[in-house]
C-alpha atoms as a PDB file:
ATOM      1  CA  UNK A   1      69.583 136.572 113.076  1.00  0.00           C
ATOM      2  CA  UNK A   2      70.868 133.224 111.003  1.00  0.00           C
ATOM      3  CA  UNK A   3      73.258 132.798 113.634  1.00  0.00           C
ATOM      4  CA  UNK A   4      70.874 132.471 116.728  1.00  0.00           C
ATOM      5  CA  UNK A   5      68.695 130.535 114.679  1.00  0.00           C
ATOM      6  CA  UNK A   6      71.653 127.831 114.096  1.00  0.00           C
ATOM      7  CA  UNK A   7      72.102 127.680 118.007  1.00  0.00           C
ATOM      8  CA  UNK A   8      68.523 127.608 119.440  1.00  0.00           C
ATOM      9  CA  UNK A   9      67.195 125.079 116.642  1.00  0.00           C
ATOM     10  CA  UNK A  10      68.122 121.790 117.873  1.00  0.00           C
ATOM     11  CA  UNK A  11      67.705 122.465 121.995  1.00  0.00           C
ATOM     12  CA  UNK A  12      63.820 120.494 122.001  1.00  0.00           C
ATOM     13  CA  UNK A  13      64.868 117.322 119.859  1.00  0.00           C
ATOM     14  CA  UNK A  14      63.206 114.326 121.846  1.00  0.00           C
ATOM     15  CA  UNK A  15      65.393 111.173 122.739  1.00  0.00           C
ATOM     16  CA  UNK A  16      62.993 109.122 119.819  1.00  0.00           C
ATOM     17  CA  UNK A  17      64.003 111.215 117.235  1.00  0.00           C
ATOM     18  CA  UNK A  18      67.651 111.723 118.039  1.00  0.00           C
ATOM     19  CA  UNK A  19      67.363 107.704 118.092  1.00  0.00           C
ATOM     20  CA  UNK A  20      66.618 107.755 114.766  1.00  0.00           C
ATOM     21  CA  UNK A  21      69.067 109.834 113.703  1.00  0.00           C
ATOM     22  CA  UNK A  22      72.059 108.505 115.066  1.00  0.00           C
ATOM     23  CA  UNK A  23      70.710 105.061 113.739  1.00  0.00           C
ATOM     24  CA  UNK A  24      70.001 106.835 110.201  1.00  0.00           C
ATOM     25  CA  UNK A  25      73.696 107.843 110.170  1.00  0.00           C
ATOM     26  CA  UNK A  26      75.832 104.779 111.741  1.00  0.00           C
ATOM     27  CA  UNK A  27      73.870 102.678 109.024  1.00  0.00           C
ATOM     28  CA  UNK A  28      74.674 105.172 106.269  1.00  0.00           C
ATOM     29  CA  UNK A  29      77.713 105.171 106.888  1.00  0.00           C
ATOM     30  CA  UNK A  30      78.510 101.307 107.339  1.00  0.00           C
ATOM     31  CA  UNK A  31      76.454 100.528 104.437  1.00  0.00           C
ATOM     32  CA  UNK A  32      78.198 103.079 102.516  1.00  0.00           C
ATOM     33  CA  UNK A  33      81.661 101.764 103.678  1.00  0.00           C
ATOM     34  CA  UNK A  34      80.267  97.841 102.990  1.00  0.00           C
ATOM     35  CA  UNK A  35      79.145  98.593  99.322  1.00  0.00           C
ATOM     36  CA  UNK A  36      82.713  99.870  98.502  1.00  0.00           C
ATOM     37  CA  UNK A  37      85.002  97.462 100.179  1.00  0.00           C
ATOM     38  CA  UNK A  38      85.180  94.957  97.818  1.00  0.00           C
ATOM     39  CA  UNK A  39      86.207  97.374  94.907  1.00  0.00           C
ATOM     40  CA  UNK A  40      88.557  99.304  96.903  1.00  0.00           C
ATOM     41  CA  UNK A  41      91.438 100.879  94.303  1.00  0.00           C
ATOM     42  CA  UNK A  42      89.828  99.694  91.086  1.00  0.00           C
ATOM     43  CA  UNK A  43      89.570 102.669  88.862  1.00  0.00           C
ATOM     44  CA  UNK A  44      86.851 104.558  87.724  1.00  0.00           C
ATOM     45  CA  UNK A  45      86.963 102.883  84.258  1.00  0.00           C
ATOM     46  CA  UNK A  46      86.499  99.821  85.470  1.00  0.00           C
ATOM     47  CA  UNK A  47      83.417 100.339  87.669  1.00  0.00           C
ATOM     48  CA  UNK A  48      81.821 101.927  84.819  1.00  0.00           C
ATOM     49  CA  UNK A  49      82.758  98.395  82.641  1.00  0.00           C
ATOM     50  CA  UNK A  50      81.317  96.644  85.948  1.00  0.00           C
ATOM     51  CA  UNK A  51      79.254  99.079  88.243  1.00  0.00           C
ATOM     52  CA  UNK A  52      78.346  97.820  91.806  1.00  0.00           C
ATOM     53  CA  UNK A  53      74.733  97.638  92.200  1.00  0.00           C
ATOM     54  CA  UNK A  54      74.481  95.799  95.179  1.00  0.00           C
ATOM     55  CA  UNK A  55      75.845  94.167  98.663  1.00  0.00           C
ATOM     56  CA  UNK A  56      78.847  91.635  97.458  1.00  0.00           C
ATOM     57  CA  UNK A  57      81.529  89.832  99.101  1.00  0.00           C
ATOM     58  CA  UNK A  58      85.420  89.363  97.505  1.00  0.00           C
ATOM     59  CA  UNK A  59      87.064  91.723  95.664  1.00  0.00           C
ATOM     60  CA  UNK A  60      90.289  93.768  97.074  1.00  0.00           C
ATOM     61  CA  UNK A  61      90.243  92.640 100.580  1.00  0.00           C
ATOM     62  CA  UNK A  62      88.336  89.299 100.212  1.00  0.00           C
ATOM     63  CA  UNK A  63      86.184  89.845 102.482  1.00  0.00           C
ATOM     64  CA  UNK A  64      82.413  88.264 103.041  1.00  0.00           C
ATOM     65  CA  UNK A  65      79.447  90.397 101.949  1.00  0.00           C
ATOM     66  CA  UNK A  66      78.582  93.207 104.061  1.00  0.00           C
ATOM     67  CA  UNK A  67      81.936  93.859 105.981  1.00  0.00           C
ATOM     68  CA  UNK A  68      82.939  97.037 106.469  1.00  0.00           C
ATOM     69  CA  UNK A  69      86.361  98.676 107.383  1.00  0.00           C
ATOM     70  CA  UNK A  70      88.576 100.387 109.286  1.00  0.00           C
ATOM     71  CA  UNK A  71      85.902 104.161 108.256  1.00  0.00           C
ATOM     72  CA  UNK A  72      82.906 102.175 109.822  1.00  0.00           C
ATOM     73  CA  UNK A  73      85.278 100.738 113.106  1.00  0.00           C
ATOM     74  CA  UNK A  74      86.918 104.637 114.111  1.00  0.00           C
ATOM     75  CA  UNK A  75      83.488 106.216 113.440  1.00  0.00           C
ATOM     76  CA  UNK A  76      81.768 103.559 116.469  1.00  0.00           C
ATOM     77  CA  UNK A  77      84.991 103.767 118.618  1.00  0.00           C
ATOM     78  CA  UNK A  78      83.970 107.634 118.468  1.00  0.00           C
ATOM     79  CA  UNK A  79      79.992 106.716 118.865  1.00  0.00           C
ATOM     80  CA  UNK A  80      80.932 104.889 122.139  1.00  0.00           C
ATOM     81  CA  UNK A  81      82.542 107.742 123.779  1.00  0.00           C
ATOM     82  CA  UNK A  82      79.216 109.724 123.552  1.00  0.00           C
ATOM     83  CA  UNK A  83      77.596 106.686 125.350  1.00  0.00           C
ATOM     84  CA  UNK A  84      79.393 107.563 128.772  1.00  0.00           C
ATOM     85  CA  UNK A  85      78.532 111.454 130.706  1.00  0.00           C
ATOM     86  CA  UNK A  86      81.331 113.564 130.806  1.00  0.00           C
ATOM     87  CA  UNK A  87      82.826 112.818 126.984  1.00  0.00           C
ATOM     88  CA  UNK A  88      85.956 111.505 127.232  1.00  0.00           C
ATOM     89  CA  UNK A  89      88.767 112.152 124.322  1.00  0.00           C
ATOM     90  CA  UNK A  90      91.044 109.799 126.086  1.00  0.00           C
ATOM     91  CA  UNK A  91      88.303 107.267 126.123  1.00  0.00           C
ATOM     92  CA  UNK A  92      87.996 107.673 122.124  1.00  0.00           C
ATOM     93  CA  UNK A  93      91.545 107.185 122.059  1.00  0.00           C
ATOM     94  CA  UNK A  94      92.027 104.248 123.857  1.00  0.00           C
ATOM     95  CA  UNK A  95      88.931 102.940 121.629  1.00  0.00           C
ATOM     96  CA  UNK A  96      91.412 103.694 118.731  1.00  0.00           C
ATOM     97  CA  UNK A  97      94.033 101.888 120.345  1.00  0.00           C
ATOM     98  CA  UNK A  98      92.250  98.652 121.069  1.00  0.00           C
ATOM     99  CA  UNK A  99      90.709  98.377 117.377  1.00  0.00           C
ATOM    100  CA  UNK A 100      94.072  98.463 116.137  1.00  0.00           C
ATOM    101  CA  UNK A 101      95.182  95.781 118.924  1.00  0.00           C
ATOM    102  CA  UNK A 102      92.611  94.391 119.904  1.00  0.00           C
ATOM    103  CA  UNK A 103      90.269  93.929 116.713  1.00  0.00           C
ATOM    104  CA  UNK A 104      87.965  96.211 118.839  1.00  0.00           C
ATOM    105  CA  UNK A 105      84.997  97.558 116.753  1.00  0.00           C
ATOM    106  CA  UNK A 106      86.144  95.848 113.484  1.00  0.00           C
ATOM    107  CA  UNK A 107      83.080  93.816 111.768  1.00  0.00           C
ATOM    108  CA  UNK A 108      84.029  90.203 111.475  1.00  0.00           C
ATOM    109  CA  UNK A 109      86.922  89.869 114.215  1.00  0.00           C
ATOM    110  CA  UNK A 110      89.784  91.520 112.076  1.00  0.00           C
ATOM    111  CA  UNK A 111      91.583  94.882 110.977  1.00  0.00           C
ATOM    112  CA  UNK A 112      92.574  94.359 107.245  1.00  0.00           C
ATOM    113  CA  UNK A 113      92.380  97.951 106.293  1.00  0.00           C
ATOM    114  CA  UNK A 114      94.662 101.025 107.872  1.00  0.00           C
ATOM    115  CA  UNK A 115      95.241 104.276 106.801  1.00  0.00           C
ATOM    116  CA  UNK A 116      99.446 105.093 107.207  1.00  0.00           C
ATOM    117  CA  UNK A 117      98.751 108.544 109.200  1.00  0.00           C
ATOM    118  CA  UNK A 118      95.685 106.833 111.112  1.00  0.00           C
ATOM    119  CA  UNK A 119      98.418 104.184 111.966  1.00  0.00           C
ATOM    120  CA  UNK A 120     101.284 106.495 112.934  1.00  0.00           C
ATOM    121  CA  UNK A 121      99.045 108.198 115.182  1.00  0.00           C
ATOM    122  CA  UNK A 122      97.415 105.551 117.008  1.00  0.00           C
ATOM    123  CA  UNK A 123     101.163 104.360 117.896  1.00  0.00           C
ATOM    124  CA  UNK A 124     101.624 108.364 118.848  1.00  0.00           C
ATOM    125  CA  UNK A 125      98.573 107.520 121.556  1.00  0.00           C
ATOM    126  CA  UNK A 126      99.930 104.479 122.314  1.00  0.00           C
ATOM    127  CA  UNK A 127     103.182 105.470 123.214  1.00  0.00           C
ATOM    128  CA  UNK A 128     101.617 108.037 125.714  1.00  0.00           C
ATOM    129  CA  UNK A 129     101.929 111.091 123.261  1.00  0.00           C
ATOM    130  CA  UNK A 130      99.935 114.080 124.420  1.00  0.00           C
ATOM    131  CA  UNK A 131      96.635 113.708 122.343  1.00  0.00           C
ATOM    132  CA  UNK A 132      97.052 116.929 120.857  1.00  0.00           C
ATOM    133  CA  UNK A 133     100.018 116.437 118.935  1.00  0.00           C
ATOM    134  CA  UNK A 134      98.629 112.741 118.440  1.00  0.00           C
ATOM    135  CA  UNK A 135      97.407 113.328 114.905  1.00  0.00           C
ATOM    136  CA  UNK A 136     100.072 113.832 112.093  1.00  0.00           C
ATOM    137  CA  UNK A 137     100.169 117.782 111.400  1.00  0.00           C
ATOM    138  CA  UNK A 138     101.914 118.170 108.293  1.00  0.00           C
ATOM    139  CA  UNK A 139     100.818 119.260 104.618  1.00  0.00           C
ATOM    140  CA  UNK A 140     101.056 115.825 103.096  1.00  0.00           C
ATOM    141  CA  UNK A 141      99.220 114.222 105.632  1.00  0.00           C
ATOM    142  CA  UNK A 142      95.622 114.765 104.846  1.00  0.00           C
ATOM    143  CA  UNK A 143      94.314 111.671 103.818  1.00  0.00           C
ATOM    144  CA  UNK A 144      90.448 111.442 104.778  1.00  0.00           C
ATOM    145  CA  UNK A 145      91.286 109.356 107.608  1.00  0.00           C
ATOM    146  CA  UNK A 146      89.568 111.986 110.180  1.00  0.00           C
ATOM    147  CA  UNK A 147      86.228 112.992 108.049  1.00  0.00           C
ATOM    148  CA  UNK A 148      85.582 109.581 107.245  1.00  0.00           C
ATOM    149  CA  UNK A 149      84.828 108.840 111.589  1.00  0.00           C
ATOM    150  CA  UNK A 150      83.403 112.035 112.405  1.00  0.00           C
ATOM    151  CA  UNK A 151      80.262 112.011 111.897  1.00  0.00           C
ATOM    152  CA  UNK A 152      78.671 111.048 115.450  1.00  0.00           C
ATOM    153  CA  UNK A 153      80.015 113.954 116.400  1.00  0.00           C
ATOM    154  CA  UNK A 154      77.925 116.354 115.263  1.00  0.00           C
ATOM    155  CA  UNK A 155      75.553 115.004 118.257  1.00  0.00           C
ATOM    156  CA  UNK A 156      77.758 116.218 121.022  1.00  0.00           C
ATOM    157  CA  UNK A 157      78.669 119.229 119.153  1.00  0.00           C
ATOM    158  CA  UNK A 158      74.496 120.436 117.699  1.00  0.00           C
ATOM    159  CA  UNK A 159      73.625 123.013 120.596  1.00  0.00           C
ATOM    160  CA  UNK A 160      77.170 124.527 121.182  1.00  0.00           C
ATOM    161  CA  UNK A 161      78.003 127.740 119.886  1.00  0.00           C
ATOM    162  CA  UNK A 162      80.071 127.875 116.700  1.00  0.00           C
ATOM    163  CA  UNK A 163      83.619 128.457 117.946  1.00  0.00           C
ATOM    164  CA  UNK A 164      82.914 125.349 120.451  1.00  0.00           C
ATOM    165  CA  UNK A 165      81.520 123.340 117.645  1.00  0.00           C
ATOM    166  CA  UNK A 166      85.160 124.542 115.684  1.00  0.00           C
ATOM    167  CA  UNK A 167      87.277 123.575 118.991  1.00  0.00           C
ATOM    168  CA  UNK A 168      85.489 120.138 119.632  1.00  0.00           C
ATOM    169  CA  UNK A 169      86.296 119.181 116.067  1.00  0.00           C
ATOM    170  CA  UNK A 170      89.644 120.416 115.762  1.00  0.00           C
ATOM    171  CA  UNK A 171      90.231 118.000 119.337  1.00  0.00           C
ATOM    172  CA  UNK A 172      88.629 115.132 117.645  1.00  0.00           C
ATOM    173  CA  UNK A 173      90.110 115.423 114.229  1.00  0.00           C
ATOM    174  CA  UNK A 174      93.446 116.038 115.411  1.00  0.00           C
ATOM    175  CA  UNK A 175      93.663 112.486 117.322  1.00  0.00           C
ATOM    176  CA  UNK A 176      94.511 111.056 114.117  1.00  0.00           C
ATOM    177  CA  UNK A 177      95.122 114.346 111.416  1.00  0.00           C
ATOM    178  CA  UNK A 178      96.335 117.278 112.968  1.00  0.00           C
ATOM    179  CA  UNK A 179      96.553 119.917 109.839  1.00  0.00           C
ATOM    180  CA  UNK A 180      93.797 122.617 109.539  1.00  0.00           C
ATOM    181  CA  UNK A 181      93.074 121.259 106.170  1.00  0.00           C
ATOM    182  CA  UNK A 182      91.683 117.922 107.509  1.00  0.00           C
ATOM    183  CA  UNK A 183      90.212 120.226 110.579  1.00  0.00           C
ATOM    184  CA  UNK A 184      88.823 122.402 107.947  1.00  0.00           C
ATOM    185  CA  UNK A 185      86.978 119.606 105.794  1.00  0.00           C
ATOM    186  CA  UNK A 186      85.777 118.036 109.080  1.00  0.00           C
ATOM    187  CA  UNK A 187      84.028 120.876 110.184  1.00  0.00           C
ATOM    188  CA  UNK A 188      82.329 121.675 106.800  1.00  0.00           C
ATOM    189  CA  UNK A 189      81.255 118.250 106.672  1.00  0.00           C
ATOM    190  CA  UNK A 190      80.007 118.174 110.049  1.00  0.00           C
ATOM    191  CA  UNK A 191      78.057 121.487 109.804  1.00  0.00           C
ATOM    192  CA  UNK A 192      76.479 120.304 106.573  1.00  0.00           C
ATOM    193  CA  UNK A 193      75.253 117.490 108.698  1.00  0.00           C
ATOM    194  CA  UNK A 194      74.248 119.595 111.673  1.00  0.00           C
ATOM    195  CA  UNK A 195      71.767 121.174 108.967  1.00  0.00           C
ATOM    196  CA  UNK A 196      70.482 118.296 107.595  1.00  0.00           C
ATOM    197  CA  UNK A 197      69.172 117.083 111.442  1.00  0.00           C
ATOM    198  CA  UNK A 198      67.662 120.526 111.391  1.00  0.00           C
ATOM    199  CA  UNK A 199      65.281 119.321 108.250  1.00  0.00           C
ATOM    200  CA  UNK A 200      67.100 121.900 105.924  1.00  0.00           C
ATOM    201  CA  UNK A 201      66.946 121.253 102.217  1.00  0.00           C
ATOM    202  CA  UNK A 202      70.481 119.873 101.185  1.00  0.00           C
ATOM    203  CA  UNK A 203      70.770 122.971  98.680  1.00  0.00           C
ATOM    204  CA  UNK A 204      69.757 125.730 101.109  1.00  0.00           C
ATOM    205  CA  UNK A 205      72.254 123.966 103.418  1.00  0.00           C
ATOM    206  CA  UNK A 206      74.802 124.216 100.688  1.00  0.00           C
ATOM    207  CA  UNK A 207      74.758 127.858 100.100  1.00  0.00           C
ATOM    208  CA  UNK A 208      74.509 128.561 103.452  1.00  0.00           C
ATOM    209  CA  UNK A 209      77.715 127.546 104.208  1.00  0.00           C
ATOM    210  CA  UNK A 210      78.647 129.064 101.209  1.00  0.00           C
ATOM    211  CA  UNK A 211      77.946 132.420 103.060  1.00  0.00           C
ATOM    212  CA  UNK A 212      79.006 131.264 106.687  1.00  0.00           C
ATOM    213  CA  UNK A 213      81.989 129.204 106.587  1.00  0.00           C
ATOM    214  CA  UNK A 214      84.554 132.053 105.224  1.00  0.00           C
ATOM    215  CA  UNK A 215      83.410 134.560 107.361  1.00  0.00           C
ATOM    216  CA  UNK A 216      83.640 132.240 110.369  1.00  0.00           C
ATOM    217  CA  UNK A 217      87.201 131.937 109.314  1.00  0.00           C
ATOM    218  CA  UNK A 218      88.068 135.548 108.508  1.00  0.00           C
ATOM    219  CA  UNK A 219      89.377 136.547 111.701  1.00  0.00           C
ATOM    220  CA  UNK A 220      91.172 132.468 112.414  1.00  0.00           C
ATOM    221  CA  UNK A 221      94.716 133.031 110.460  1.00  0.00           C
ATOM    222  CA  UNK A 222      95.504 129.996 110.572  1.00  0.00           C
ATOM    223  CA  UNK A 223      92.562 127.980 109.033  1.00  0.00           C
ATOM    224  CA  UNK A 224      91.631 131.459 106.587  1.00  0.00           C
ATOM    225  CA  UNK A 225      94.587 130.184 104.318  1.00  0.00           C
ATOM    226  CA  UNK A 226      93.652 126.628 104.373  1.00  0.00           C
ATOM    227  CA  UNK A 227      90.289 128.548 103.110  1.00  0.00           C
ATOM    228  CA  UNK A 228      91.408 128.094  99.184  1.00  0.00           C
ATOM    229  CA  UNK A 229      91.091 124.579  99.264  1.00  0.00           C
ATOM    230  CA  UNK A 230      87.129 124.529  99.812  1.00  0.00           C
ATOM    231  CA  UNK A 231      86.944 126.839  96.729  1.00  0.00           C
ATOM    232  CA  UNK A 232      84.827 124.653  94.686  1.00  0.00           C
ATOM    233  CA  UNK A 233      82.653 123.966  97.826  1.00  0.00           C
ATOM    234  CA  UNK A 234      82.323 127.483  98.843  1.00  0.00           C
ATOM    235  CA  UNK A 235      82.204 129.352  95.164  1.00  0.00           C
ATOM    236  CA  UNK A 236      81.346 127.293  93.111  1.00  0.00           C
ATOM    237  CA  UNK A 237      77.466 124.649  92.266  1.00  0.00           C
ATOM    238  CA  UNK A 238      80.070 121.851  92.682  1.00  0.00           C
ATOM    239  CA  UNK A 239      76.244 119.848  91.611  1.00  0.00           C
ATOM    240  CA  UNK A 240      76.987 121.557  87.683  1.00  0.00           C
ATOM    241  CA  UNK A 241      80.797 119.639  87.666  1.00  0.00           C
ATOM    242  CA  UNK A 242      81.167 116.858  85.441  1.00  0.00           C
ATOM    243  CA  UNK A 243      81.776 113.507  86.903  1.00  0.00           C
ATOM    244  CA  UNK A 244      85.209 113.487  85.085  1.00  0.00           C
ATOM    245  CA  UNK A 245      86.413 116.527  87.577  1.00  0.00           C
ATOM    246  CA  UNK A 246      85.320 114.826  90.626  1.00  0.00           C
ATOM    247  CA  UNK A 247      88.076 112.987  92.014  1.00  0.00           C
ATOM    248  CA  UNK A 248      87.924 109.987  94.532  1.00  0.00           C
ATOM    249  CA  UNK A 249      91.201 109.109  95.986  1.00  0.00           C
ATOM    250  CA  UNK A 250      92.106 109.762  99.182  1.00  0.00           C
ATOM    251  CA  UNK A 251      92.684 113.421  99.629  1.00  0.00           C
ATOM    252  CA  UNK A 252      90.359 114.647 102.276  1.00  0.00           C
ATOM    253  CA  UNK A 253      89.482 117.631 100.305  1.00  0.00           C
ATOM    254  CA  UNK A 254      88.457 115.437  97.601  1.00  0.00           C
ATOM    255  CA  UNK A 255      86.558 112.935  99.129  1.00  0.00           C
ATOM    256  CA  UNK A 256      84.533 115.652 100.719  1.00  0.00           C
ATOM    257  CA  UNK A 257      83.981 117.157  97.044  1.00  0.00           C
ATOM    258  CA  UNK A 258      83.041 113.707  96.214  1.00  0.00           C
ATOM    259  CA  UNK A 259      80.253 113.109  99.052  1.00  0.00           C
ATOM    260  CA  UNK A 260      78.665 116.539  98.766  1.00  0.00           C
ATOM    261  CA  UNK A 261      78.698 116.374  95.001  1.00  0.00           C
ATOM    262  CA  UNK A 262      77.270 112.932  95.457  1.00  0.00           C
ATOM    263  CA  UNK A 263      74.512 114.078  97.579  1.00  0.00           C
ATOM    264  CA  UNK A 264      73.675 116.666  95.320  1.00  0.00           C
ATOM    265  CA  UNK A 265      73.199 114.943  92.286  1.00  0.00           C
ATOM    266  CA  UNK A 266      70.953 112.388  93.528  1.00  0.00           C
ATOM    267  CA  UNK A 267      67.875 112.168  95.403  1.00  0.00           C
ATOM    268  CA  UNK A 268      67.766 109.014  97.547  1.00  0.00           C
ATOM    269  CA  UNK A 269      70.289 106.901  99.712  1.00  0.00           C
ATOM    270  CA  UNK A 270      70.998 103.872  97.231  1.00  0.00           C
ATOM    271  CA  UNK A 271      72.015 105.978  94.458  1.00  0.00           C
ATOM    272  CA  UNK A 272      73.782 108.752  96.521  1.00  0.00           C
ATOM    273  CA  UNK A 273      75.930 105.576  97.537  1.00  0.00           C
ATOM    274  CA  UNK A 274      76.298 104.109  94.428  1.00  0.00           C
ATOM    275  CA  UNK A 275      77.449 106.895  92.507  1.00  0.00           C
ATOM    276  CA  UNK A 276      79.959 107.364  95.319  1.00  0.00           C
ATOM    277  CA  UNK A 277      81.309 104.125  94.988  1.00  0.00           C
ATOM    278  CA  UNK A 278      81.333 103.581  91.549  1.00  0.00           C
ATOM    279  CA  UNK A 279      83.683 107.058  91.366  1.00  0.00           C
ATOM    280  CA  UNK A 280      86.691 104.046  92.006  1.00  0.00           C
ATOM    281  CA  UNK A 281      89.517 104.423  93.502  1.00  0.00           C
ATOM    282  CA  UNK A 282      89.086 105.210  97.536  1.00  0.00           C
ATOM    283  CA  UNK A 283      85.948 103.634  97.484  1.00  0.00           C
ATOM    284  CA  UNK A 284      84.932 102.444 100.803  1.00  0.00           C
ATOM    285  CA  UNK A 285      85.821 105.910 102.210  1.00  0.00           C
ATOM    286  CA  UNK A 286      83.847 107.495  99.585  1.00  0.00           C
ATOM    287  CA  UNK A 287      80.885 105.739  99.937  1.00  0.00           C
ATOM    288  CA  UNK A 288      81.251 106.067 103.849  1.00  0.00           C
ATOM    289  CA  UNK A 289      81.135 109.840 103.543  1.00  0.00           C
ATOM    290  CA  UNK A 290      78.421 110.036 101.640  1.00  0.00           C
ATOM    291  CA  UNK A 291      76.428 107.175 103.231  1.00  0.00           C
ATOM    292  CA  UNK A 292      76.438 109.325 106.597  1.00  0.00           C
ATOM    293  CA  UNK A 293      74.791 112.633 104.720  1.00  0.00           C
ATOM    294  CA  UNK A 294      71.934 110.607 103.013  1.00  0.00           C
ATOM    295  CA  UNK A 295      71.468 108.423 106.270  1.00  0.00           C
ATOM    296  CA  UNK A 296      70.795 111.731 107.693  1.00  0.00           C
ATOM    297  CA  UNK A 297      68.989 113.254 104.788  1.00  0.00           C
ATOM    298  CA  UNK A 298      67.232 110.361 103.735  1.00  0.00           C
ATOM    299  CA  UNK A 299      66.723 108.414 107.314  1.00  0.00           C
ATOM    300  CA  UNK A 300      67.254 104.818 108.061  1.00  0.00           C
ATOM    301  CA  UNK A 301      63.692 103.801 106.085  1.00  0.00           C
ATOM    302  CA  UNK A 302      65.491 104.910 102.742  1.00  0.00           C
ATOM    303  CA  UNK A 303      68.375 102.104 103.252  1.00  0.00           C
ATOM    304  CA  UNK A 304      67.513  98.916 101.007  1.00  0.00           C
ATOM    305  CA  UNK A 305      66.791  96.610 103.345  1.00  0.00           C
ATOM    306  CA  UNK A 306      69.212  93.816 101.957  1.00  0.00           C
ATOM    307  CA  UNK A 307      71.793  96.023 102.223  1.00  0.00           C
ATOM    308  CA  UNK A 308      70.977  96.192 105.477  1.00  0.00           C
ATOM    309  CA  UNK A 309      70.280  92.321 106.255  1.00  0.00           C
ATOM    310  CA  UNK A 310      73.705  91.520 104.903  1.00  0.00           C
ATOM    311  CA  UNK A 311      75.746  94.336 107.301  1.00  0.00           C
ATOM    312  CA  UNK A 312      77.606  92.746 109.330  1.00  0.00           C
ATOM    313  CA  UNK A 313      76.932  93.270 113.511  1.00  0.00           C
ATOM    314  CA  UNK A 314      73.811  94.943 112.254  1.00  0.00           C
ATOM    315  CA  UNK A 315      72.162  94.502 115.928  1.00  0.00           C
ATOM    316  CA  UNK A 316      75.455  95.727 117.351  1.00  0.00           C
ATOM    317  CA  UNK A 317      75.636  98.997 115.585  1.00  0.00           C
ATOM    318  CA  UNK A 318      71.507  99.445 116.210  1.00  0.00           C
ATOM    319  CA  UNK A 319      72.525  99.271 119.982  1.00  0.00           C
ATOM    320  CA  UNK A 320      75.225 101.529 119.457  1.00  0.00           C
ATOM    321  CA  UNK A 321      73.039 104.083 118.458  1.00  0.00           C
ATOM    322  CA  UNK A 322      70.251 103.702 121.054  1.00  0.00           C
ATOM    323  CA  UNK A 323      72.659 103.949 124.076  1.00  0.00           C
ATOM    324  CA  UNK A 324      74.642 107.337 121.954  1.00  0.00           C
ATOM    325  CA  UNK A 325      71.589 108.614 121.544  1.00  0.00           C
ATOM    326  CA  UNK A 326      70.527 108.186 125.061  1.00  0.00           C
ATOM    327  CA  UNK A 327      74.353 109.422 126.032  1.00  0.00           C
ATOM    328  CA  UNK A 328      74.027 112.405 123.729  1.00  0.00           C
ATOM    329  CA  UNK A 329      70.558 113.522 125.166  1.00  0.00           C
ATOM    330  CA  UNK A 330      71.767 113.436 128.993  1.00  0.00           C
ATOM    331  CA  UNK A 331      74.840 115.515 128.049  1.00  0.00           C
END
């Protein structure tokens, strides 16, 4: 049946082309996360006066062209804990820890960019909290501070059965957002990814999930009622909303709206991105989200290469993903 077919797809993928997919990802999403940095909380209105079109420097956090932020820095603090056999979660969040203190993973040498549950939770690790409870686990705290760093993930995760795929996000989530919404979006995100490695068509992924995601839930009380909140995702062609119903700040459930919607509307990395980014508002995260689906879907080759020239620790982040990639395939 589908289900079997999910689990049993992904066991022969060779160590070359899992390269290439990790790389096709960590760039989308660090290019995605570049392009939108320096128009972080303009609004929508004024992108469309002035849309971004390409790489540029300045802007919200002044920052030099191709930096990205603190999306980009917790999604390669997760990458390296992949690199190591066993995966460690206390590894991840000492990673966590040492970006925040340490500059650790951040592109040019500095954190200038922190999300206030992110923050509140990395103190949680610091101060020896049980990484459980780490991430913030009420209603009001689901900014998109987990979904935007957990894509690399969906390595580890690709020939587990569903409910492990479900626990090992919940874990990884919940070091920095605790509440099944943000769990819930996570997972969505990450199975729409799993797909896409698969070399499904980003539709038939789309109403697949339509179909497996709520049952999934059904019998899980907890997450069913957090259920409603996909309802455009899981009901609706969110592809046939209008751009003025798409919203881009930084509620995880909309962001996600925002990246699939994105994806679906476009055929090809640069303008998957740049609609994403030129939505305003949380931009960076936006275009971060997105960026990792059309790495995926699209594969490293489909990244402009000056977007690429200007990243910054481009060679860095290339490494990253040959020694996850090697780390992922011995696991």
């Amino acid at each position: 049946g589908l289900f079997s077919y999910h689990i049993n797809c992904m066991k022969n993928i060779q160590v070359t082309e899992l390269t290439a997919y990790v790389k096709s990802a960590l760039l989308g999403v660090a290019v995605g996360d570049a392009l939108g940095v320096p128009v972080e909380f303009t609004t929508r209105d004024q992108r469309k006066l002035l849309p971004v079109k390409e790489m540029k420097g300045n802007g919200t956090h002044y920052q030099v062209k191709g930096t990205w932020s603190d999306d980009s820095s917790l999604t390669f603090c997760l990458a390296e804990g992949f690199c190591n056999h066993p995966f460690d979660l206390r590894q991840v969040a000492d990673n966590f820890v040492r970006w925040r203190r340490e500059n650790y993973w951040t592109a040019r040498g500095s954190v200038f960019d922190i999300g206030n549950t992110t923050k509140r939770a990395i103190q949680n690790i610091q101060f020896g909290k049980d990484l459980e409870h780490c991430g913030l686990n009420h209603e009001k705290s689901n900014g998109n501070g987990a979904l935007m760093r957990i894509l690399p993930l969906v390595f580890y995760t690709r020939n587990m059965s569903m409910d492990n795929r479900f626990l090992w996000t919940k874990r990884v989530a919940s070091l920095t957002h605790g509440h099944g919404i943000s769990v819930l979006c996570c997972f969505y995100y990450l199975e729409f990814a799993r797909q896409l490695i698969e070399g499904r068509s980003k539709v038939e992924i789309y109403k697949d999930l339509q179909g497996y995601i709520p049952s999934f839930f059904r019998d899980k009380a907890a997450i069913n009622q957090a259920l409603t909140v996909l309802n455009r995702l899981l009901t609706e062609d969110i592809s046939s909303i209008e751009e003025k119903k798409i919203y881009s700040g930084g509620y995880v459930v909309h962001t996600l709206e925002a990246s699939i919607w994105c994806l679906l509307t476009t055929d090809n990395y640069a303008d998957s991105v740049l609609n994403a980014v030129n939505l305003g508002w949380d931009t960076d995260t936006t275009g971060a989200v997105t960026g990792g689906l059309a790495g995926l879907l699209y594969g490293e080759a489909s990244i402009p290469t000056p977007w690429l020239a200007d990243l910054a620790q481009l060679d860095g982040i290339i490494d990253l993903a040959e020694r996850m990639a090697q780390g992922v395939h011995n696991a």
